[in-house]
C-alpha atoms as a PDB file:
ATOM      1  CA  UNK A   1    -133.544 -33.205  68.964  1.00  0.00           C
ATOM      2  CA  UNK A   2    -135.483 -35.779  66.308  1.00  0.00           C
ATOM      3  CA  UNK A   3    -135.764 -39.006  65.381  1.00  0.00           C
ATOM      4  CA  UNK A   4    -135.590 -41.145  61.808  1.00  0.00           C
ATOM      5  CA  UNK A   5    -136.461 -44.463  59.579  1.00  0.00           C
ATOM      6  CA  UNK A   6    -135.791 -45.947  55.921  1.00  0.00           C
ATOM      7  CA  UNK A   7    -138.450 -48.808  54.333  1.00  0.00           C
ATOM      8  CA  UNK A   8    -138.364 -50.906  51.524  1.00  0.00           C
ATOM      9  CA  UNK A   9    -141.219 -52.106  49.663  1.00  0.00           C
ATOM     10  CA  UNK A  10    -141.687 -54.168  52.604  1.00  0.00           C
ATOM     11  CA  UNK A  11    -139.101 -53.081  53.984  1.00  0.00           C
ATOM     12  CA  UNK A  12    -137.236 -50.638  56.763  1.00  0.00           C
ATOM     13  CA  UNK A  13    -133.449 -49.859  57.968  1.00  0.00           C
ATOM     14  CA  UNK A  14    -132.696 -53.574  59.369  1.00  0.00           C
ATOM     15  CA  UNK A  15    -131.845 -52.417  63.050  1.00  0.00           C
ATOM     16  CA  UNK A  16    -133.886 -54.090  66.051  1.00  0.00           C
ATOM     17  CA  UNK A  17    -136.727 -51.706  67.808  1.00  0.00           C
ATOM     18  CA  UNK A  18    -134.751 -52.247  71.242  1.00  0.00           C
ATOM     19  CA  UNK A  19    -131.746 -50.297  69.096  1.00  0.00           C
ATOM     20  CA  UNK A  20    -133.783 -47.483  68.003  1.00  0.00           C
ATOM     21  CA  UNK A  21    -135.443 -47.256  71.698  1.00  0.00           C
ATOM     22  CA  UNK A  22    -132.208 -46.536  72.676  1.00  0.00           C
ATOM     23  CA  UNK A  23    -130.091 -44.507  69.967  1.00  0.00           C
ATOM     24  CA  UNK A  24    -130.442 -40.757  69.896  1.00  0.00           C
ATOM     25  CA  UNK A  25    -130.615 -38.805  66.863  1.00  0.00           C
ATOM     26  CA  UNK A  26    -130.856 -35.433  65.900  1.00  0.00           C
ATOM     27  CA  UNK A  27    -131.952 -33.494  62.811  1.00  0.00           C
ATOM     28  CA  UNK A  28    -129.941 -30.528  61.201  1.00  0.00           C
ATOM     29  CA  UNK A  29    -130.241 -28.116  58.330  1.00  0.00           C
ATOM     30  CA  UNK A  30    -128.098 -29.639  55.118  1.00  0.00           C
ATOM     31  CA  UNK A  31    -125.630 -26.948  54.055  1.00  0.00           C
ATOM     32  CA  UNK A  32    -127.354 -26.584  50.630  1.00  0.00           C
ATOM     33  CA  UNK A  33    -128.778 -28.617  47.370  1.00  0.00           C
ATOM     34  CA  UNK A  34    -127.527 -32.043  46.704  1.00  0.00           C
ATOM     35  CA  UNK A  35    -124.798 -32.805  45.154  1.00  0.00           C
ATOM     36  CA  UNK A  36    -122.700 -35.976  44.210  1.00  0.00           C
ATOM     37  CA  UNK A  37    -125.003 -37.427  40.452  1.00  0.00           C
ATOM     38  CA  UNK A  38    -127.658 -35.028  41.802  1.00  0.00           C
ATOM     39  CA  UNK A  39    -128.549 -32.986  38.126  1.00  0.00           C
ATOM     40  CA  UNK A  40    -129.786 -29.479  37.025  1.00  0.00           C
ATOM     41  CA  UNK A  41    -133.003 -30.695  35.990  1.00  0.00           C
ATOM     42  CA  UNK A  42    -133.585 -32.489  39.969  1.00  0.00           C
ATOM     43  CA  UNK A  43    -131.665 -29.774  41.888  1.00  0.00           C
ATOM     44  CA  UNK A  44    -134.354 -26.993  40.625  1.00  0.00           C
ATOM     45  CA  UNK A  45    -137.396 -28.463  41.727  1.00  0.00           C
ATOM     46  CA  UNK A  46    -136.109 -29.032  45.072  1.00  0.00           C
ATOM     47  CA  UNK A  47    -136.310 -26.663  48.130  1.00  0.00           C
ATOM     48  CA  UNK A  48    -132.864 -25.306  48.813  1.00  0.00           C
ATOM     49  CA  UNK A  49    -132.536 -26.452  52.366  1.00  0.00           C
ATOM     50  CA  UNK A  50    -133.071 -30.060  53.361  1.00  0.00           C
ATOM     51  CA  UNK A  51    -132.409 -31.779  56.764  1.00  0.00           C
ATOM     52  CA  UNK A  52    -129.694 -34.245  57.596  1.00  0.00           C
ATOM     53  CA  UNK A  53    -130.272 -36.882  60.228  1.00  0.00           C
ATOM     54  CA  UNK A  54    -127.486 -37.214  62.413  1.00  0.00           C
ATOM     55  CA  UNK A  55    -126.319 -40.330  64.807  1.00  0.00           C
ATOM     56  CA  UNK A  56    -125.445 -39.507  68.607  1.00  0.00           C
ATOM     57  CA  UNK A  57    -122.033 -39.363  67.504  1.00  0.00           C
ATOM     58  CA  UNK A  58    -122.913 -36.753  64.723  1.00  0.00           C
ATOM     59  CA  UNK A  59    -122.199 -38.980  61.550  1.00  0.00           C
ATOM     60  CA  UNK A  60    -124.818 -37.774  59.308  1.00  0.00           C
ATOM     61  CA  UNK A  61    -127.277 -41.203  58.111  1.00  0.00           C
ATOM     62  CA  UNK A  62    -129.231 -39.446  55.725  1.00  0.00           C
ATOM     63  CA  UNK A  63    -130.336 -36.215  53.662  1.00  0.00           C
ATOM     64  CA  UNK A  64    -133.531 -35.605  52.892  1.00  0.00           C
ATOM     65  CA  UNK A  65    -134.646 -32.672  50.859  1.00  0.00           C
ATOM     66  CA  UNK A  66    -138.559 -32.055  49.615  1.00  0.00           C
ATOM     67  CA  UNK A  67    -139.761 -30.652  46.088  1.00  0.00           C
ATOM     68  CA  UNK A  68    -140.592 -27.144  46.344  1.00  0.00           C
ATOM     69  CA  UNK A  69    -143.784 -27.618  44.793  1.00  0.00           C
ATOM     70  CA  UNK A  70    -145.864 -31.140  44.729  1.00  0.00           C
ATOM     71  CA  UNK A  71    -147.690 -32.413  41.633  1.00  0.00           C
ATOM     72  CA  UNK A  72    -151.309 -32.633  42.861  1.00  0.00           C
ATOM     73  CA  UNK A  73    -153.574 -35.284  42.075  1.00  0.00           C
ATOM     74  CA  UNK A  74    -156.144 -35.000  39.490  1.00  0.00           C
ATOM     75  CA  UNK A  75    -158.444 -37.301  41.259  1.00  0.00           C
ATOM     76  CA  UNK A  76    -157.145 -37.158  45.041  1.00  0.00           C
ATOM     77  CA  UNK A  77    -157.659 -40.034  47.320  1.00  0.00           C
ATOM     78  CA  UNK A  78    -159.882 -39.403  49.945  1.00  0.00           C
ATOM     79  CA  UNK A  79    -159.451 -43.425  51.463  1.00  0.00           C
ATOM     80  CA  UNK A  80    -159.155 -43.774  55.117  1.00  0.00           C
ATOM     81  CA  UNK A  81    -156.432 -45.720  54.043  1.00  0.00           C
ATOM     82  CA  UNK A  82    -154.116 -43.193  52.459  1.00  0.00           C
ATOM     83  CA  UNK A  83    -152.634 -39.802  53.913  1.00  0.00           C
ATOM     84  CA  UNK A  84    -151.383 -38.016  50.799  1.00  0.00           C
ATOM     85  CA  UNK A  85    -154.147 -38.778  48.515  1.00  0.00           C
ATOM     86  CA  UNK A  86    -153.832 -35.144  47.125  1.00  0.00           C
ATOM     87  CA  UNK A  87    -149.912 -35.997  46.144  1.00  0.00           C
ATOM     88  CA  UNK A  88    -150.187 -37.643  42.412  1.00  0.00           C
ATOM     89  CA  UNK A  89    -149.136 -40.406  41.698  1.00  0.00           C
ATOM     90  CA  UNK A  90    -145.851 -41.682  40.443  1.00  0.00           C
ATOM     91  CA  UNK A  91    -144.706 -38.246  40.971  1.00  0.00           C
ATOM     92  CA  UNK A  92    -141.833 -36.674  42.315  1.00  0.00           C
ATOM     93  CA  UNK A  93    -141.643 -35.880  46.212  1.00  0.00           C
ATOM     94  CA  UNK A  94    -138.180 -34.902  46.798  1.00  0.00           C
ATOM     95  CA  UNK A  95    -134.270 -36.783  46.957  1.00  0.00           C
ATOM     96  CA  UNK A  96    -132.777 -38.444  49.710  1.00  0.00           C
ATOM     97  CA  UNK A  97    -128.848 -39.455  50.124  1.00  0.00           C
ATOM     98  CA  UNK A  98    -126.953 -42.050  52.093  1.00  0.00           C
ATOM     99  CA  UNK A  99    -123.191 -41.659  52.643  1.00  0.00           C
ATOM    100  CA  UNK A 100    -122.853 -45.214  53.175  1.00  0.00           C
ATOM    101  CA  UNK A 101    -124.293 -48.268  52.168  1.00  0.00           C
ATOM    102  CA  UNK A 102    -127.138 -49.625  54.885  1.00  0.00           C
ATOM    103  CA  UNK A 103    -129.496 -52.295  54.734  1.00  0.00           C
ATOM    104  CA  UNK A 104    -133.467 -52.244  54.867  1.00  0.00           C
ATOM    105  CA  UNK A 105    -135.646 -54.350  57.017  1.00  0.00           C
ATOM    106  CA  UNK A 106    -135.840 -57.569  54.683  1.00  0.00           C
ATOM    107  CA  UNK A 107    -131.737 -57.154  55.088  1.00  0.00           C
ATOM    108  CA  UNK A 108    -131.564 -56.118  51.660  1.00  0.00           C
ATOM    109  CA  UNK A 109    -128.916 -54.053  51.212  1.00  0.00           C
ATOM    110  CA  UNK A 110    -129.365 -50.408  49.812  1.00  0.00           C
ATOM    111  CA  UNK A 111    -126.475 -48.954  47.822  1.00  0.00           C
ATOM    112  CA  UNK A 112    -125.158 -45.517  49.157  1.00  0.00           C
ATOM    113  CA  UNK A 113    -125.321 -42.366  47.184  1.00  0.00           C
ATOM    114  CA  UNK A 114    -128.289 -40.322  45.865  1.00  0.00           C
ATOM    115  CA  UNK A 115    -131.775 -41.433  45.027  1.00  0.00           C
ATOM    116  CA  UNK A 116    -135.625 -39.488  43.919  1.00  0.00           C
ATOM    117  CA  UNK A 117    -138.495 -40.097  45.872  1.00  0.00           C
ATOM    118  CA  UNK A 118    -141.302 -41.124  43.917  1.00  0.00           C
ATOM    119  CA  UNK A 119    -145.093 -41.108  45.771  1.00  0.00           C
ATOM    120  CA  UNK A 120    -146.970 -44.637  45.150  1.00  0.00           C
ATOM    121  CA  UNK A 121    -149.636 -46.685  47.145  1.00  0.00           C
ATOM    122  CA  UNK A 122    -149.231 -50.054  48.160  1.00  0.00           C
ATOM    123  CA  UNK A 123    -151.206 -52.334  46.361  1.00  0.00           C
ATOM    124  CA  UNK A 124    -154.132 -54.163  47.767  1.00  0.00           C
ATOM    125  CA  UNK A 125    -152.825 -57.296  47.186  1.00  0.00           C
ATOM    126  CA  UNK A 126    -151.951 -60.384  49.104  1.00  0.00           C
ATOM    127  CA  UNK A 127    -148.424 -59.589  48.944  1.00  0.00           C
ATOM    128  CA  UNK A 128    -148.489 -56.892  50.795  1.00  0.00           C
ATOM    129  CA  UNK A 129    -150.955 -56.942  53.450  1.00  0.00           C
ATOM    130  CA  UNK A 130    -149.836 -55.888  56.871  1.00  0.00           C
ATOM    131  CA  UNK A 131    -147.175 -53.578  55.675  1.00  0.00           C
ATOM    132  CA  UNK A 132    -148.872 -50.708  56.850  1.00  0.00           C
ATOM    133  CA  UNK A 133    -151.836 -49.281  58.329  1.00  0.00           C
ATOM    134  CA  UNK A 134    -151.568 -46.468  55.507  1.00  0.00           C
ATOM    135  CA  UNK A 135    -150.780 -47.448  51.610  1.00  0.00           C
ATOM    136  CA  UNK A 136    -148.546 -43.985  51.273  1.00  0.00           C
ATOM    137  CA  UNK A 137    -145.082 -44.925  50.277  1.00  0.00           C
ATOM    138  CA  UNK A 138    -141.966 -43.531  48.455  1.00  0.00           C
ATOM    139  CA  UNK A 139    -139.912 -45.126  46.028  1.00  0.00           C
ATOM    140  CA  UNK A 140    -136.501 -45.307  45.933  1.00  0.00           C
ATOM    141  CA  UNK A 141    -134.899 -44.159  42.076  1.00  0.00           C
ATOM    142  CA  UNK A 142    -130.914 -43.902  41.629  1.00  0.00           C
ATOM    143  CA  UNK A 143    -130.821 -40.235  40.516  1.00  0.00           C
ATOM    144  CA  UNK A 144    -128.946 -41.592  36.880  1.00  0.00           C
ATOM    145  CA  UNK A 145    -132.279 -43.364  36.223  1.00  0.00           C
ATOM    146  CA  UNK A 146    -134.842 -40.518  36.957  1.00  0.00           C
ATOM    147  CA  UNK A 147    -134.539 -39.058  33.634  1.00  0.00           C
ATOM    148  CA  UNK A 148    -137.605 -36.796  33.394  1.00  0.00           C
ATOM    149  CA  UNK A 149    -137.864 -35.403  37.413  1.00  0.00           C
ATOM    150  CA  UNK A 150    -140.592 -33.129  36.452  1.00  0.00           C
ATOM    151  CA  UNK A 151    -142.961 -36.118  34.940  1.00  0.00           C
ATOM    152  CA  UNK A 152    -144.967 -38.904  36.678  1.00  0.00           C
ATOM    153  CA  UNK A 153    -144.155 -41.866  35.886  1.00  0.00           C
ATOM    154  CA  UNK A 154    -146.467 -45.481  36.276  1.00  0.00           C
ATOM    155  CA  UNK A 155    -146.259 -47.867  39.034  1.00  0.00           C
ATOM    156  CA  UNK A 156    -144.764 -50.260  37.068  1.00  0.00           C
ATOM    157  CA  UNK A 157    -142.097 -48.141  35.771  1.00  0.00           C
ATOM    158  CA  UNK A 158    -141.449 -46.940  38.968  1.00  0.00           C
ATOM    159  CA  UNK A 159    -141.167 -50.333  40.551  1.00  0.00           C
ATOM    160  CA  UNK A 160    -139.009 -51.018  37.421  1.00  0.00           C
ATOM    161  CA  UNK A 161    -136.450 -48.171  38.364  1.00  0.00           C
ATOM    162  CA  UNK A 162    -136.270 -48.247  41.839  1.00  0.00           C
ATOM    163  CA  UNK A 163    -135.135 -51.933  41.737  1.00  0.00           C
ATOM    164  CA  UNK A 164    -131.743 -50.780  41.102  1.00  0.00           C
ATOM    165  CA  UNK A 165    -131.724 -49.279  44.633  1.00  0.00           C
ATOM    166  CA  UNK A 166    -131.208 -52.461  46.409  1.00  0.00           C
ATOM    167  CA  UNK A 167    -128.642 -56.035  45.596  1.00  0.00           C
ATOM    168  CA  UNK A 168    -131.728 -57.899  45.500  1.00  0.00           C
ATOM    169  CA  UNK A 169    -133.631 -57.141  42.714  1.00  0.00           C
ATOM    170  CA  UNK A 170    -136.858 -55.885  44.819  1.00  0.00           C
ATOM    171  CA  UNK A 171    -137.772 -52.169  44.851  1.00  0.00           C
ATOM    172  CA  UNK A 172    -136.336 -49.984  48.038  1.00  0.00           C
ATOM    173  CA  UNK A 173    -139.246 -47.974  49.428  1.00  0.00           C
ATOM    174  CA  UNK A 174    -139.547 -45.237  52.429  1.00  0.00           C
ATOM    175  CA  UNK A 175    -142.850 -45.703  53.929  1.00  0.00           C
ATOM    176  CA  UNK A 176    -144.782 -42.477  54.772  1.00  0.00           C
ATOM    177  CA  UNK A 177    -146.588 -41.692  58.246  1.00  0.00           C
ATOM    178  CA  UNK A 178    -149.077 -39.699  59.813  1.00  0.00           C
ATOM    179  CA  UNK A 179    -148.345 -36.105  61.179  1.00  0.00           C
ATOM    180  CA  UNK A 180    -147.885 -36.085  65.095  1.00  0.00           C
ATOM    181  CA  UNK A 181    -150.227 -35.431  67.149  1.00  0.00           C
ATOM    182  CA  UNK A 182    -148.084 -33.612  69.807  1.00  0.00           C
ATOM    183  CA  UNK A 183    -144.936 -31.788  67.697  1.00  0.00           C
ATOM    184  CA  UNK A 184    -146.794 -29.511  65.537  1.00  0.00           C
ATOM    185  CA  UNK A 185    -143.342 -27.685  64.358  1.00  0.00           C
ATOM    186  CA  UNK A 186    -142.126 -28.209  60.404  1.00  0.00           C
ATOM    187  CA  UNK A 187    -138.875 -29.769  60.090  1.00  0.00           C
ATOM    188  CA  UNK A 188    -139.613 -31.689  62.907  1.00  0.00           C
ATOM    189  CA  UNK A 189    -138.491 -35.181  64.155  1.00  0.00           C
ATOM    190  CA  UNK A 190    -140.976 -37.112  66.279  1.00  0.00           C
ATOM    191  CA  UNK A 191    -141.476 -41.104  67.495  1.00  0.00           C
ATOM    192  CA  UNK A 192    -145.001 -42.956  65.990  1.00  0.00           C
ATOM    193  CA  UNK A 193    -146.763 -45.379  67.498  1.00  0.00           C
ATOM    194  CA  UNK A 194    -145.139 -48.133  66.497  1.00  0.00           C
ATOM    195  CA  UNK A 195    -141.804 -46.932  67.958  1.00  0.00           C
ATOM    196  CA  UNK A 196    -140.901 -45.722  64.419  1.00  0.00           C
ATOM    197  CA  UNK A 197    -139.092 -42.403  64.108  1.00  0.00           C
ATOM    198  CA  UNK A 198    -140.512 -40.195  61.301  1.00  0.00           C
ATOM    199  CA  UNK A 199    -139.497 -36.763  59.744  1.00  0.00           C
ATOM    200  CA  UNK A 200    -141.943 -34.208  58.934  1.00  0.00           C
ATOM    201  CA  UNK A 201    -141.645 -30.902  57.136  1.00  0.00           C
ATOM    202  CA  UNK A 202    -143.787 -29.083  54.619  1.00  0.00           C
ATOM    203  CA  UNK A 203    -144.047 -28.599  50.681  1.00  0.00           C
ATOM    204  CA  UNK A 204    -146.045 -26.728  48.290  1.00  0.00           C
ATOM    205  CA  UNK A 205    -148.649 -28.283  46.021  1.00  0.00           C
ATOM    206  CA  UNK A 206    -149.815 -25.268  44.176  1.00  0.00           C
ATOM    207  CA  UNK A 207    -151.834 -22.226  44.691  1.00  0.00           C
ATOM    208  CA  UNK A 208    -150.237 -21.452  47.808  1.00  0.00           C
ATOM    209  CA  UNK A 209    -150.903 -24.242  49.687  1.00  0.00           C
ATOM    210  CA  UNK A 210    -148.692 -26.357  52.323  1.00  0.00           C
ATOM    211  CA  UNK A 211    -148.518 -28.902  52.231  1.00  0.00           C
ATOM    212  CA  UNK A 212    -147.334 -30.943  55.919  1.00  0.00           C
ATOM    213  CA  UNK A 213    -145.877 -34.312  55.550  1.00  0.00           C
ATOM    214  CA  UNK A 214    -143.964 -37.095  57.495  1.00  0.00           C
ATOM    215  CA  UNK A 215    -141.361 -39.596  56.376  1.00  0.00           C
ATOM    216  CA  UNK A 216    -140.292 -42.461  58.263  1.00  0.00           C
ATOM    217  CA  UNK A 217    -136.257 -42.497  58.302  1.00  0.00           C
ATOM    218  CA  UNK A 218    -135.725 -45.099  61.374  1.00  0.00           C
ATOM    219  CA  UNK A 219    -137.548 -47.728  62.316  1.00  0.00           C
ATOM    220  CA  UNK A 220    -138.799 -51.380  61.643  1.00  0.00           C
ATOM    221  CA  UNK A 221    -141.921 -52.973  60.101  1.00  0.00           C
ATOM    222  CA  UNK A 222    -143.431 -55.577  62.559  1.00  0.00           C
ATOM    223  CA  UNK A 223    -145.667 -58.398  61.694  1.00  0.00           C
END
């Protein structure tokens, strides 16, 4: 049994903490690659099994599946303040896909359907201070717009892109999370602690490696 949470730039599924507390969710194997929009060029960089989180009742929220192999970083990050410094940039981390329409934390509502995951950090800025104890965060990309899966693309651009995931105009973002410290199993769902329910599984990033990562699919951002 596992647990889940969606972000957006500041943002997160817009369901209270006493909900998730209480909800149970599961995690299952998806039945394949994506499909729906989800192209050629997407579908073979991607592993071919992801996991689909599933409600108590067994409606399926959302499909995740990783990239078989990560872009590395030239330069990695080595800040206490990021996780996945070794991911590059702007790159592509995998696809995720909601049935239905849902809404993030900012109650911004995120279109269903199919959408790239694209590693950025949060900028140190004013406007985003408090977010997140770690700057490691994926955008969200409407598979139509990700034209070139296999090349990183700039902050801005990516910003640019992903603002078609939500009716607001702001980009939708899945924030990223630290491995658990107690479920050391990859796919694997476990609760943070901040009462946030995060993913984690495992990709390659080149020369054999593994990659371990975790994804935050349900949960809420508190001030």
């Amino acid at each position: 049994m596992r647990r889940i949470v969606v972000f957006s730039l500041a943002s997160v599924l817009a369901l209270s903490v006493a909900a998730f507390a209480q909800d149970t969710y599961k995690i299952e194997a998806t039945k394949g690659l994506p499909g729906g929009d989800v192209g050629q060029a997407i579908q073979g960089l991607l592993q071919p099994q992801g996991e689909s989180l599933l409600d108590s009742s067994g409606k399926v929220l959302s499909e995740v599946w990783l990239r078989k192999d990560l872009d590395a970083a030239a330069n990695p990050d080595t800040s206490s303040a990021v996780l996945y410094g070794k991911i590059a940039q702007g790159s592509l981390v995998g696809v995720i896909h909601f049935p239905e329409a849902t809404k993030d934390y900012r109650g911004q509502g995120v279109k269903a359907g199919y959408y790239t995951l694209r590693y950025e950090l949060i900028p140190q800025d004013g406007n985003h201070m408090g977010v997140s104890q770690y700057r490691d965060f994926l955008l969200l990309v409407p598979v139509a717009k990700d034209t070139d899966p296999a090349k990183a693309v700039t902050f801005n651009d990516a910003v640019k892109l992903s603002r078609d995931s939500t009716d607001t105009g702001h980009p939708g973002v899945i924030l990223m999370d630290s491995l658990s410290d107690t479920v050391k199993t990859f796919p694997a769902l476990f609760q943070d602690y901040s009462q946030n329910w995060a993913l984690q599984m495992e990709a390659g990033l080149g020369a054999g490696q593994k990659l371990p990562l975790a994804i935050v699919l349900v949960g809420q951002y508190q001030s």
